[in-house]
Protein backbone atom coordinates (compact mmCIF):
# COMPACT_ATOMS: atom_id res chain seq x y z
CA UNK A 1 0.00 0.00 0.00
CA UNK A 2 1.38 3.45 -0.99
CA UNK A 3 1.51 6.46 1.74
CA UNK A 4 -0.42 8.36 -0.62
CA UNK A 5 -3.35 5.87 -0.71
CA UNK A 6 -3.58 5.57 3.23
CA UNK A 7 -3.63 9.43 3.72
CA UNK A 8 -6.40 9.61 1.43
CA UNK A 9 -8.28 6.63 3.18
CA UNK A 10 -6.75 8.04 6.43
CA UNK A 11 -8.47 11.53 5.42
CA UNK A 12 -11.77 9.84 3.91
CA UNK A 13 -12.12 8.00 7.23
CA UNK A 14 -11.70 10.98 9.39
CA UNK A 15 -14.12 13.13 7.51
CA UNK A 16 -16.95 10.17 7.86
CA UNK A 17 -15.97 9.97 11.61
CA UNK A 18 -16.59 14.16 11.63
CA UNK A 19 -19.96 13.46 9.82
CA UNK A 20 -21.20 10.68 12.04
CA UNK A 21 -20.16 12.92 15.04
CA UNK A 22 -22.39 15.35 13.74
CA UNK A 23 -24.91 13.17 13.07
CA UNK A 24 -24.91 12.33 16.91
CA UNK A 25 -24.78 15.70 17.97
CA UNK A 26 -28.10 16.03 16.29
CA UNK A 27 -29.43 13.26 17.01
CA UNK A 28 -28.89 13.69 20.59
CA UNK A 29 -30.40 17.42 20.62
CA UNK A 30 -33.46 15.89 18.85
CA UNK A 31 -33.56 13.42 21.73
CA UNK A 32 -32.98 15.75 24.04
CA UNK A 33 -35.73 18.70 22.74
CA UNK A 34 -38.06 15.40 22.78
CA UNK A 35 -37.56 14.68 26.45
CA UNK A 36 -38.42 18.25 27.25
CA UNK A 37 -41.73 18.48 25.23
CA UNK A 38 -42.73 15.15 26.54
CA UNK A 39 -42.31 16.62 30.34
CA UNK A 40 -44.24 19.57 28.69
CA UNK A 41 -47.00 17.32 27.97
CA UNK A 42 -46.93 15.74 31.50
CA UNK A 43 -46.89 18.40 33.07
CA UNK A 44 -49.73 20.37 31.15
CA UNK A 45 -51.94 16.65 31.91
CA UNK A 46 -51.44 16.60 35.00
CA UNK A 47 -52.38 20.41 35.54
CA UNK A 48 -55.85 19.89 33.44
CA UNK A 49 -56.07 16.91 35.68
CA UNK A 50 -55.85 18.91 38.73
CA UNK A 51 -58.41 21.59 37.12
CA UNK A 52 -60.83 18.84 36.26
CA UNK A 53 -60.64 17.84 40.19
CA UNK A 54 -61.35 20.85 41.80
CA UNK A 55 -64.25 21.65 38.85
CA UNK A 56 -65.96 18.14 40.36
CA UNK A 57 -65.50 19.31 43.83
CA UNK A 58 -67.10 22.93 43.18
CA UNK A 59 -69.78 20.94 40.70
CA UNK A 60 -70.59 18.57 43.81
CA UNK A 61 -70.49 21.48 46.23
CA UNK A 62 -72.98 23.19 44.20
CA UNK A 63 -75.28 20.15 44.34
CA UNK A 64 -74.66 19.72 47.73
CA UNK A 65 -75.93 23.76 48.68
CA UNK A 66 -78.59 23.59 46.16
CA UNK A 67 -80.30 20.44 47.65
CA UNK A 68 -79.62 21.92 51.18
CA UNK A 69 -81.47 24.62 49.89
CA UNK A 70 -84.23 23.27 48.48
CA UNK A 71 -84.67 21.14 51.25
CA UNK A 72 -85.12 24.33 53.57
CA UNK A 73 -87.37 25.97 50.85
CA UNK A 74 -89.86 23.17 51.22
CA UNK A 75 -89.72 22.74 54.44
CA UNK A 76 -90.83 26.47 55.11
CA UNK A 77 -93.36 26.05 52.40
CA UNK A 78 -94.79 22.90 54.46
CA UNK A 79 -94.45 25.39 57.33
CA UNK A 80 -96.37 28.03 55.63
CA UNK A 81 -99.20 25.63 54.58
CA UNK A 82 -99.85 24.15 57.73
CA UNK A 83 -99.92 27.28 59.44
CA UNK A 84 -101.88 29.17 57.10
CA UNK A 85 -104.24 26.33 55.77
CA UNK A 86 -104.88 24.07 58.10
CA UNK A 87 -106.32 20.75 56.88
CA UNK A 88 -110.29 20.55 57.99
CA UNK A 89 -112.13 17.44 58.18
CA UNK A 90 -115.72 16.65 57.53
């Protein structure tokens, strides 16, 4: 093997080893911006998760009053009518 042939092989092996570095580089920045948007994602689930909680807790509060409520309303209504019309018999 001539010197002349193993710088140029030398020299065609060292640019593929510069390409395949870059290659990585990129490869591992894609990775990398990847990771991020998944923990993004995660993150943004878990605080619609925590919105959708607290929504079901006001919603069943709001139940909760408005059959309290209504409860009191009828029973003052009851109230009303037995005070103010008293059943008669025959």
């Amino acid at each position: 093997m001539s010197p002349c042939w193993l710088q140029s092989e030398n020299l065609m092996l060292a640019e593929k080893h510069k390409i395949e570095k870059e290659q990585n580089n990129q490869l591992r920045d894609q990775i990398s911006q990847l990771l991020k948007a998944e923990q993004e994602q995660k993150l943004k689930m878990q605080e619609r998760d925590l919105t959708i909680q607290s929504l079901q807790v006001q919603f069943y509060q709001s139940v909760y009053f408005s059959n309290k409520l209504i409860e009191s309303c009828l029973a003052a209504l009851t109230f009303f009518c037995i005070a103010f019309f008293p059943v008669t018999y025959l």
